[in-house]
C-alpha atoms as a PDB file:
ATOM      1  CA  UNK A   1     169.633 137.110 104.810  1.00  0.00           C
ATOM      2  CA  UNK A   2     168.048 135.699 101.592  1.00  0.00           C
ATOM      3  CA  UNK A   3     168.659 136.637  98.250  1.00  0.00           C
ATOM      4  CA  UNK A   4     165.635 136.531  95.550  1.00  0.00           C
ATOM      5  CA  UNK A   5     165.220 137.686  92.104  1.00  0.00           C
ATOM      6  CA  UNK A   6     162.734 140.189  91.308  1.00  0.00           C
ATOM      7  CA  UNK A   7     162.683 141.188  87.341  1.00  0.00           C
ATOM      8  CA  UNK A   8     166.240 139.782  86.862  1.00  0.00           C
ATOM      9  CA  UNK A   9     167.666 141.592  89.710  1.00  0.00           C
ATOM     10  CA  UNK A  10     169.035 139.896  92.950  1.00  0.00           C
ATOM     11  CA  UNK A  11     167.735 141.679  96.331  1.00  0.00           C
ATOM     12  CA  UNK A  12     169.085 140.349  99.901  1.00  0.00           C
ATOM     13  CA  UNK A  13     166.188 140.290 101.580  1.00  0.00           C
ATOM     14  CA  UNK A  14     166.265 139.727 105.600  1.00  0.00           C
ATOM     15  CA  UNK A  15     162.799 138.934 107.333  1.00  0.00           C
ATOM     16  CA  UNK A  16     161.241 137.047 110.196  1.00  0.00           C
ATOM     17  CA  UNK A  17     159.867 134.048 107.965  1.00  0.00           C
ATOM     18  CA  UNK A  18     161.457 131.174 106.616  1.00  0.00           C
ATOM     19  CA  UNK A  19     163.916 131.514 103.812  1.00  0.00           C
ATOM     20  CA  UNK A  20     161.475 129.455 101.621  1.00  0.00           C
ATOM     21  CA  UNK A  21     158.543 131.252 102.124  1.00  0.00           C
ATOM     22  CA  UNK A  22     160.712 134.335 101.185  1.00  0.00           C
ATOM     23  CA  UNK A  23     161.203 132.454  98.196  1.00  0.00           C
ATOM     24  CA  UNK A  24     157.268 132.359  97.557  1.00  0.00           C
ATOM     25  CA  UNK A  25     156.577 135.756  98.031  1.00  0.00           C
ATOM     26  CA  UNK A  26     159.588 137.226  95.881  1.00  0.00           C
ATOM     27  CA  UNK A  27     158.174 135.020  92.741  1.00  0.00           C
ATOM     28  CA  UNK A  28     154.721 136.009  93.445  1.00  0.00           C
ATOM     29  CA  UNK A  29     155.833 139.592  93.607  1.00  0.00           C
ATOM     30  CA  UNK A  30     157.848 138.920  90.175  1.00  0.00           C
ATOM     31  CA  UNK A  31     154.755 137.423  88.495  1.00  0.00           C
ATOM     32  CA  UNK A  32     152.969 140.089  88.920  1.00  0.00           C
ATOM     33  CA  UNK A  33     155.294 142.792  87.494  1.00  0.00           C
ATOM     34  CA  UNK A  34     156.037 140.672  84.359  1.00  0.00           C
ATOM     35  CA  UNK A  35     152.513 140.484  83.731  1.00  0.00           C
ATOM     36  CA  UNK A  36     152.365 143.914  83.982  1.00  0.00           C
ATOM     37  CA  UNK A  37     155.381 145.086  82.662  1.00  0.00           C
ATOM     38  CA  UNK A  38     153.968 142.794  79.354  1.00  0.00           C
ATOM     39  CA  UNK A  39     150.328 144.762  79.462  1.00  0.00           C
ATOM     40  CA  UNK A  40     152.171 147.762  80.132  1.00  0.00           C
ATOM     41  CA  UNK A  41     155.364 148.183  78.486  1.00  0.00           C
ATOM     42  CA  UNK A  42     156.220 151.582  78.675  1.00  0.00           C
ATOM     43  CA  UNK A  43     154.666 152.479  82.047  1.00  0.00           C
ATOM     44  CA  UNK A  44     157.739 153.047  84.686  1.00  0.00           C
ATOM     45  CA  UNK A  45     158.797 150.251  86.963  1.00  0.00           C
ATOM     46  CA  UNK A  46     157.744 152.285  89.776  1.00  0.00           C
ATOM     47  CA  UNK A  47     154.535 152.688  88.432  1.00  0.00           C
ATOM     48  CA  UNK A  48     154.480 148.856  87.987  1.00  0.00           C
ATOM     49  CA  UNK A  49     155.754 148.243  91.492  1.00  0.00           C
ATOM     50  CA  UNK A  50     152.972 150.047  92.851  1.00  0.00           C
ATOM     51  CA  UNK A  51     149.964 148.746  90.530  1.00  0.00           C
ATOM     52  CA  UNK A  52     151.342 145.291  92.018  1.00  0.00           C
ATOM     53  CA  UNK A  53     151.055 146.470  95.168  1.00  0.00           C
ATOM     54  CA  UNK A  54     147.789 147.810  95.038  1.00  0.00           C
ATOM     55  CA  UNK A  55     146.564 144.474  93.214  1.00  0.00           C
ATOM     56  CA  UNK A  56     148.508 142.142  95.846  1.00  0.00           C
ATOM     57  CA  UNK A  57     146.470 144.377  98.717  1.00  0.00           C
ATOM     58  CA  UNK A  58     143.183 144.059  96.930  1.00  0.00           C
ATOM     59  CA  UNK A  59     143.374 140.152  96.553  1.00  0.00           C
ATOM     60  CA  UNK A  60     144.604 140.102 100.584  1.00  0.00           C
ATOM     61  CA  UNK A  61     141.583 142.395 101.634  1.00  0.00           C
ATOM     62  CA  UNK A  62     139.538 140.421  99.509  1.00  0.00           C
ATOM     63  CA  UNK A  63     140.740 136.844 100.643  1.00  0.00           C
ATOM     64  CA  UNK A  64     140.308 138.080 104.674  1.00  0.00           C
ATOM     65  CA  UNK A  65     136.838 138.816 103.530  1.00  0.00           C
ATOM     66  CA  UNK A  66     136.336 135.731 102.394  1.00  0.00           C
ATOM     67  CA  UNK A  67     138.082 134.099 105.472  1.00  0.00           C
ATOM     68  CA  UNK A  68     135.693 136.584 107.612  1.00  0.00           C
ATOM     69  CA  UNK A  69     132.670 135.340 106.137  1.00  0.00           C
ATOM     70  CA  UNK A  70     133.679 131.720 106.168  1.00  0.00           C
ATOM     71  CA  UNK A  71     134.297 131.589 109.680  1.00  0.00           C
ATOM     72  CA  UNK A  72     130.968 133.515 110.644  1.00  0.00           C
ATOM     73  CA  UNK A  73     129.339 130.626 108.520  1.00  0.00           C
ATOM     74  CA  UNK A  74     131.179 128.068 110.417  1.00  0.00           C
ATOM     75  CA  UNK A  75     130.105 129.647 114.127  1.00  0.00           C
ATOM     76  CA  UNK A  76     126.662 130.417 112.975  1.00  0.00           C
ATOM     77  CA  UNK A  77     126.649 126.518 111.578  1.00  0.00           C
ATOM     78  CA  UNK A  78     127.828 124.889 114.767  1.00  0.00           C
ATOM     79  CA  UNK A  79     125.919 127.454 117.099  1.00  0.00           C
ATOM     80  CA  UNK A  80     122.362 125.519 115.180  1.00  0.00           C
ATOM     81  CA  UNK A  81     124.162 122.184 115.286  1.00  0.00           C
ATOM     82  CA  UNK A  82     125.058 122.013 119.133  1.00  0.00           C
ATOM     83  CA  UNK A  83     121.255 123.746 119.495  1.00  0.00           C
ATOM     84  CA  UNK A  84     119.899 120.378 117.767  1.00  0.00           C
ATOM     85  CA  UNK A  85     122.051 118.221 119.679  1.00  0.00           C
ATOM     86  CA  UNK A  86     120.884 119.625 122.626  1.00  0.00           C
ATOM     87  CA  UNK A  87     117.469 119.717 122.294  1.00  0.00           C
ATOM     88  CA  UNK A  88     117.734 115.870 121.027  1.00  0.00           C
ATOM     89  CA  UNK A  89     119.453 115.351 124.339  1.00  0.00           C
ATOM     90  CA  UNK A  90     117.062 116.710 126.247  1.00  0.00           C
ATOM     91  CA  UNK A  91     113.859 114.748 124.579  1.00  0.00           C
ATOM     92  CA  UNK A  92     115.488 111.360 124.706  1.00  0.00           C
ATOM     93  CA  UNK A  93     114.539 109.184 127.111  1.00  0.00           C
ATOM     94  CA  UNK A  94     117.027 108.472 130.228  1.00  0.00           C
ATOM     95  CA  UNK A  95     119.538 105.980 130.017  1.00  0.00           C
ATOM     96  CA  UNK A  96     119.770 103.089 132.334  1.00  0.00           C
END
C-alpha cells in the first residue's frame, strides 16, 4: 500500500508496480488537474478528473502511435540494410 497526494488529499493506493513509480504517476495525475483546475476554476472536480483522463489517454494513444511507427521504421530500415549486406556478400570475391 502507498499513499500519494492528489490535489492535497492523501489516497492509499495498492498496485502491482513499484512504490516509486506510483509516486510518478500520482504527480503526473496531480499536474494535470492543477492545470486544469487553474484554466477551469469553477468546472467540478469530477469534471476535471475526467478531462485529465481523457487528455492522459490521448497523449498514451498518441505516444503508442508514435512507438508503432518508429518500430515499423526500424524493421523496414534493417530489412534494406541486411538486403545490402547480403547482396555485398554475395558479389565479393571468396576468401582464402
Amino acid at each position: 500500500m502507498v499513499v500519494v497526494e492528489i490535489l492535497g488529499r492523501p489516497l492509499q493506493v495498492k498496485g502491482s508496480i513499484p512504490p516509486e513509480r506510483l509516486q510518478m504517476v500520482a504527480r503526473l495525475v496531480d499536474e494535470h488537474l492543477r492545470e486544469l483546475q487553474r484554466a477551469l476554476p469553477a468546472t467540478p472536480l469530477a469534471d476535471l478528473a475526467i478531462l485529465v483522463a481523457l487528455n492522459l489517454a490521448c497523449e498514451f494513444l498518441e505516444s503508442k502511435e508514435d512507438y508503432q511507427n518508429l518500430r515499423t521504421d526500424i524493421e523496414h530500415r534493417s530489412r534494406q540494410l541486411i538486403q545490402k549486406l547480403e547482396a555485398l556478400g554475395s558479389s565479393s570475391p571468396p576468401r582464402p
